[in-house]
Protein backbone atom coordinates (compact mmCIF):
# COMPACT_ATOMS: atom_id res chain seq x y z
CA UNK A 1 107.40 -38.07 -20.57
CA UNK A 2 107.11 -34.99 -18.38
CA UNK A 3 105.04 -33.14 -20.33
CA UNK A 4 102.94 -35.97 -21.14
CA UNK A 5 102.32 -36.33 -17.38
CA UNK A 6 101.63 -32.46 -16.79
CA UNK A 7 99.35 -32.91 -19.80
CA UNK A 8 97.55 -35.44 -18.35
CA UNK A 9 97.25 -33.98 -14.64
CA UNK A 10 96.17 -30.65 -16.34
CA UNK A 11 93.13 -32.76 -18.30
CA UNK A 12 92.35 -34.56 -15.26
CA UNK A 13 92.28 -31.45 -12.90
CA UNK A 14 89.79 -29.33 -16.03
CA UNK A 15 87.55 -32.41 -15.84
CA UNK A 16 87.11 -32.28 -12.16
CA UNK A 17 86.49 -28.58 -12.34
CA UNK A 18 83.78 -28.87 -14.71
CA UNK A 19 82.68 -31.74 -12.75
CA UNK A 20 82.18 -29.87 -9.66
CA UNK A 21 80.74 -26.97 -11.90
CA UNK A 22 78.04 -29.13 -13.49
CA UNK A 23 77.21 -30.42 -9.98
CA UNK A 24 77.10 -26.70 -8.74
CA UNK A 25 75.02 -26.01 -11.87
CA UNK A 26 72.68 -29.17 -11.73
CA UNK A 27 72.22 -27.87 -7.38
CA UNK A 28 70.97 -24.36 -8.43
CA UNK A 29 68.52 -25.99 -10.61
CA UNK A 30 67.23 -28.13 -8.39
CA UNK A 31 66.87 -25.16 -5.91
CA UNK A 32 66.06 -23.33 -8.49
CA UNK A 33 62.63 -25.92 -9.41
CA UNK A 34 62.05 -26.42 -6.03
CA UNK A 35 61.62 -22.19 -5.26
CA UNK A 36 59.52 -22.46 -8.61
CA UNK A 37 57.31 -25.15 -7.14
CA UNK A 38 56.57 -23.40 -4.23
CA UNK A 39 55.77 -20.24 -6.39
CA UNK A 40 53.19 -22.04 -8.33
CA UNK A 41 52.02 -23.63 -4.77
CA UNK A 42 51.57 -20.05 -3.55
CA UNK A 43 50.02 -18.83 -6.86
CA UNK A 44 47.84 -21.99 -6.63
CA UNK A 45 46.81 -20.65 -3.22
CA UNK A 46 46.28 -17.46 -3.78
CA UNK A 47 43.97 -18.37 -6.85
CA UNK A 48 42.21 -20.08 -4.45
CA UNK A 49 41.84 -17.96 -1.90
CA UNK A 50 40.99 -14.85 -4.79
CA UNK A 51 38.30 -17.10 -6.15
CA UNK A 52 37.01 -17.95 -2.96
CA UNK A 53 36.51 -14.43 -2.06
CA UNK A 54 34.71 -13.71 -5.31
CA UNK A 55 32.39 -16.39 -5.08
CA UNK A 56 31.60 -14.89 -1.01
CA UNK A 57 31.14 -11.32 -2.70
CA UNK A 58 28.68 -13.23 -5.53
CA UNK A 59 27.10 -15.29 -2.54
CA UNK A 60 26.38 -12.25 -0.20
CA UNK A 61 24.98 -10.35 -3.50
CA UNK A 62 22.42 -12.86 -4.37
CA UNK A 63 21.32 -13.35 -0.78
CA UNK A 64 21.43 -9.23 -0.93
CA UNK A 65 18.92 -9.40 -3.66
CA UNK A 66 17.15 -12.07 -2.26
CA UNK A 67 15.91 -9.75 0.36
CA UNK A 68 15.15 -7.30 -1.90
CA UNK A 69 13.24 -9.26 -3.35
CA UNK A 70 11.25 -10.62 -0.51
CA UNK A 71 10.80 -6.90 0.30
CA UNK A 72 9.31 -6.64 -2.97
CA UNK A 73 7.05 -10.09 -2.48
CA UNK A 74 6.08 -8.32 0.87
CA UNK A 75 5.40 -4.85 -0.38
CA UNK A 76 3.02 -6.50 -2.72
CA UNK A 77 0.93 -8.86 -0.77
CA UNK A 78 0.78 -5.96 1.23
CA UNK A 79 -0.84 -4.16 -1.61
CA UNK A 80 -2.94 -6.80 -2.60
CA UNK A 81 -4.30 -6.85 0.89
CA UNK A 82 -5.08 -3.72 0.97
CA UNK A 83 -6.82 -3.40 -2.18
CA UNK A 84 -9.10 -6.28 -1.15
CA UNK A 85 -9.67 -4.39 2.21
CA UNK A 86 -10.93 -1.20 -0.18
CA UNK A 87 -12.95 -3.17 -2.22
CA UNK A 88 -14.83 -4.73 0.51
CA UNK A 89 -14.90 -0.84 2.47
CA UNK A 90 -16.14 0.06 -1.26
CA UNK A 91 -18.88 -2.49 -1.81
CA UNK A 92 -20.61 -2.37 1.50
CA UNK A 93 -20.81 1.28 0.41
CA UNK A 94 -22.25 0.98 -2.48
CA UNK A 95 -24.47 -1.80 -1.30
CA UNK A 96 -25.93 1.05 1.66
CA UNK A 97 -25.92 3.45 -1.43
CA UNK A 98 -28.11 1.53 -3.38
CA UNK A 99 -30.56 1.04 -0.59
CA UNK A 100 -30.74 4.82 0.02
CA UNK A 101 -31.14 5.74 -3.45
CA UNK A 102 -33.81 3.34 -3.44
CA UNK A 103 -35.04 5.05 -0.12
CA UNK A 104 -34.96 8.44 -1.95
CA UNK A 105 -36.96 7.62 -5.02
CA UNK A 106 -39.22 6.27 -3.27
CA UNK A 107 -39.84 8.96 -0.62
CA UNK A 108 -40.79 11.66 -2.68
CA UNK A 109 -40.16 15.47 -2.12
CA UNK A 110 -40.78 16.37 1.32
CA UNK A 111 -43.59 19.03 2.21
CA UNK A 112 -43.85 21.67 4.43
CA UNK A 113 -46.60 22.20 7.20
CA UNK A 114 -46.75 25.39 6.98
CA UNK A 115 -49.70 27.21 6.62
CA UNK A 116 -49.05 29.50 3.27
CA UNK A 117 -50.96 31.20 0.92
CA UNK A 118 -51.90 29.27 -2.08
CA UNK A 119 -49.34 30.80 -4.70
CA UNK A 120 -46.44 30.82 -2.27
CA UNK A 121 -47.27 27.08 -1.43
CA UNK A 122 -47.00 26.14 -5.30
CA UNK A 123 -43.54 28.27 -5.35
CA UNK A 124 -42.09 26.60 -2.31
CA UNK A 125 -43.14 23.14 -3.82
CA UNK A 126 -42.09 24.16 -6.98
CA UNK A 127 -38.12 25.06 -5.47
CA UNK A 128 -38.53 21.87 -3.42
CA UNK A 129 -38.69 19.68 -6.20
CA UNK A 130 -36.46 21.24 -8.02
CA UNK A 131 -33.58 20.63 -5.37
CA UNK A 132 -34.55 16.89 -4.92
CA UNK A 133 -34.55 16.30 -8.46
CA UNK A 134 -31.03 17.90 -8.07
CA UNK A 135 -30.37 15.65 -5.33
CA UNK A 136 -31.73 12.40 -7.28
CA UNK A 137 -29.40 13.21 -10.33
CA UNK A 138 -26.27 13.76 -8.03
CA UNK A 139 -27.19 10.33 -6.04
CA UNK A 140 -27.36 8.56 -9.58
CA UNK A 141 -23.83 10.28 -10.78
CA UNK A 142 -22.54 8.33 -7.45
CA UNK A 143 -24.18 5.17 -8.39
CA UNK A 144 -23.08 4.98 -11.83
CA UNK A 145 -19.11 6.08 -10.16
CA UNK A 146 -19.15 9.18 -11.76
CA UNK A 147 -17.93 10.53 -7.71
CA UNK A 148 -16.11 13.81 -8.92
CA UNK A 149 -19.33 15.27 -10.57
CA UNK A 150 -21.33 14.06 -7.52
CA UNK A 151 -19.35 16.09 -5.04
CA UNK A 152 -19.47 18.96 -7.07
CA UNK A 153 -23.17 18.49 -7.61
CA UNK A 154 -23.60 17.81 -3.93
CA UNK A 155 -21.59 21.18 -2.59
CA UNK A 156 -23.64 23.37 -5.26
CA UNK A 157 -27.05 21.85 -3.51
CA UNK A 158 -25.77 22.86 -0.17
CA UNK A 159 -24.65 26.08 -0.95
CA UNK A 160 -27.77 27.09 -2.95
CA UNK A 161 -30.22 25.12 -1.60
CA UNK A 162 -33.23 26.68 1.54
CA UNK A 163 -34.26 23.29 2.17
CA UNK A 164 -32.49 21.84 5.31
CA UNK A 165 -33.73 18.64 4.50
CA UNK A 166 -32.17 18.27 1.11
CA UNK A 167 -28.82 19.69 2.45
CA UNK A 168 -28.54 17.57 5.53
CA UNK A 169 -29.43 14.55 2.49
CA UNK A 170 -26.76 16.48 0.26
CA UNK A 171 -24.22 16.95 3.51
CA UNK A 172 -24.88 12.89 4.02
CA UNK A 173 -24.34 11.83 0.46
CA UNK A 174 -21.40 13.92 -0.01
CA UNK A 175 -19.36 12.66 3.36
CA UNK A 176 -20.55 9.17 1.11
CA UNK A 177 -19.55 10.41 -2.15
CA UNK A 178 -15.97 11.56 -1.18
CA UNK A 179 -15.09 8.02 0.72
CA UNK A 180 -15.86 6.47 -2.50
CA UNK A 181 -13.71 8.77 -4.29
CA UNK A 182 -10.63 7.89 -1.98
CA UNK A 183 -11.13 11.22 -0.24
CA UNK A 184 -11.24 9.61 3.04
CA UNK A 185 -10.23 12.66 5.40
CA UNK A 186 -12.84 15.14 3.42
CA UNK A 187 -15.47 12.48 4.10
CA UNK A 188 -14.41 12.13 7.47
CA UNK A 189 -14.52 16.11 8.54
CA UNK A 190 -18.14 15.83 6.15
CA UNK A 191 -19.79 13.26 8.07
CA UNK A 192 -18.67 14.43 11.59
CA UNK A 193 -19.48 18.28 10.31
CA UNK A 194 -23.46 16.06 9.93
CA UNK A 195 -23.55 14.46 12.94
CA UNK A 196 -23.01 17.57 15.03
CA UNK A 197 -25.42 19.89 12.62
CA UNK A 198 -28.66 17.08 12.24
CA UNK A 199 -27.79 14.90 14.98
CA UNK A 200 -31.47 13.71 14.76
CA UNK A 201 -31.43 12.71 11.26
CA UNK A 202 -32.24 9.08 10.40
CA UNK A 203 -28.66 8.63 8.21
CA UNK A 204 -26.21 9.73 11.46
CA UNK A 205 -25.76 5.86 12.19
CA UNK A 206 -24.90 5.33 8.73
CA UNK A 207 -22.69 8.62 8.50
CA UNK A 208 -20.51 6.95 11.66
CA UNK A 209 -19.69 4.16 9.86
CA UNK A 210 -18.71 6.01 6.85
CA UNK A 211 -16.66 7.48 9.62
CA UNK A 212 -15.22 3.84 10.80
CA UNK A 213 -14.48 2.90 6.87
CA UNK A 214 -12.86 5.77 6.30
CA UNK A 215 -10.66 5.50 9.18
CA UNK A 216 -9.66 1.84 8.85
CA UNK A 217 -8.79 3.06 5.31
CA UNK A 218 -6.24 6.07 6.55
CA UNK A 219 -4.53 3.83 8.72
CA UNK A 220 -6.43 4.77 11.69
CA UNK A 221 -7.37 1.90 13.73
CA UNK A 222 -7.77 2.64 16.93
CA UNK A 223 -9.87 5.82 16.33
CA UNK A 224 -11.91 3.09 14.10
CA UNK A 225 -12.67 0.84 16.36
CA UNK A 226 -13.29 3.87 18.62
CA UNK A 227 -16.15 5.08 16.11
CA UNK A 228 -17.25 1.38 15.85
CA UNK A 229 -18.32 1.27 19.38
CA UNK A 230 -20.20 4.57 19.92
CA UNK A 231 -22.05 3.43 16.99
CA UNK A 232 -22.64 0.52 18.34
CA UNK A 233 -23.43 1.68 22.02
CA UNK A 234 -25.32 4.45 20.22
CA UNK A 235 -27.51 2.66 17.94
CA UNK A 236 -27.36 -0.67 18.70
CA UNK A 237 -30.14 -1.59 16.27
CA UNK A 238 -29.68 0.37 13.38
CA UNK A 239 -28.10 -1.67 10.22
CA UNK A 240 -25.07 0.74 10.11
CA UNK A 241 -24.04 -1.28 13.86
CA UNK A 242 -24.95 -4.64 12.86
CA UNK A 243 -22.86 -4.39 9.90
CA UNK A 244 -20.25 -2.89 11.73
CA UNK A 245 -20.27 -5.81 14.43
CA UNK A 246 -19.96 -8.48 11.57
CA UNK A 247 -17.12 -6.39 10.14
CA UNK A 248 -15.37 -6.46 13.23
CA UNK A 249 -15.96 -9.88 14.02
CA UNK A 250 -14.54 -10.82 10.59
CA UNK A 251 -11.76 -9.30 11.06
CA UNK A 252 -10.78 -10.74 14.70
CA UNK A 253 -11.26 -14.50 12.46
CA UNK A 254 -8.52 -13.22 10.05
């Protein structure tokens, strides 16, 4: 009977332990679960705030490239504007080179009034028209574009040529010749180089606004507009003004 009461207390006393042990067991789980929760809460989080991040650093790239791009947009409307502004620089040029090729055929050689003996006279004449036919083939090389073989045509005339009326022509039509050609500050220095040496010659109004093109094409407004009014307080009736006038009132519209 003893023993079957020590039995029973020892049974009874095992089952409370691993009672209490199961409870202990099933409380570290739960803590356990609930620290794992809040892991995955944090992870959650920090996903969040990872991805978040990634999406600013993909958000301030695009708008990054967005600007570039506008940049870009800019750089080329810029472009576009300016090739329109050439063009129009480049036609009025080659409209006021048409009329003075026309001019030039049409003129002739020019002759001396110099009394000379006979076979002198026939040399001179002879030389003469040489050099202008020289002169018409370079002024047809710039009509048909051909503007590097022009200049060099041009410079051999005024180097070789006795005439001063076909070089100051030649000095005229190269300052002409080189703004087609892009050369804008060698036709600058050429036309002011024939203003100073003819300064009487019918083409100095048109050699100033060769002068104002090439200028608005370098950038160089100011010293454009400048050029545009001595011209214009200058030679207030010559074409070479009026056209500059229009230009400049065209472009206040704009």
């Amino acid at each position: 009977m003893h023993k079957r009461l020590l039995t029973a207390i020892g049974l009874s006393a095992t089952f409370f332990l691993i009672g209490c042990a199961d409870d202990q067991a099933r409380s570290q789980l739960a803590a356990t679960n609930a620290q794992l929760a809040q892991l995955q809460e944090t992870v959650g989080v920090l996903n969040t705030k990872v991805s978040t991040q990634k999406l600013v650093d993909i958000l301030n790239k695009l708008d990054e490239l967005q600007n570039q791009i506008n940049q870009l947009n800019g750089d080329i409307a810029t472009l576009k504007q300016n090739q329109q502004e050439y063009k129009k620089a480049a036609d009025a040029q080659y409209q006021n080179l048409e009329q003075q090729v026309q001019s030039v055929q049409k003129s002739g050689a020019p002759t001396t009034a110099t009394a000379t003996p006979p076979a002198a006279t026939a040399t001179a004449t002879t030389a003469t028209t040489t050099q202008n036919d020289s002169l018409k083939m370079a002024l047809q090389k710039i009509k048909s574009r051909n503007f590097p073989q022009a200049i060099k045509d041009l410079k051999d005339i005024i180097n070789t040529s006795d005439d001063p009326a076909t070089i100051a022509s030649a000095s005229y039509y190269l300052a002409v010749a080189y703004a087609a050609n892009g050369q804008f500050k060698d036709s600058v220095a050429t036309s002011r180089k024939f203003i100073i040496d003819y300064p009487d010659n019918d083409n100095v109004p048109d050699a100033m606004r060769t002068i104002y093109i090439s200028q608005n094409q370098l950038g160089m407004k100011k010293s454009a507009r400048d050029t545009a009014n001595t011209l214009i307080k200058d030679f207030p009736d010559s074409d070479a003004a009026k056209k500059v006038q229009k230009d400049l009132a065209s472009t206040k519209q704009k």
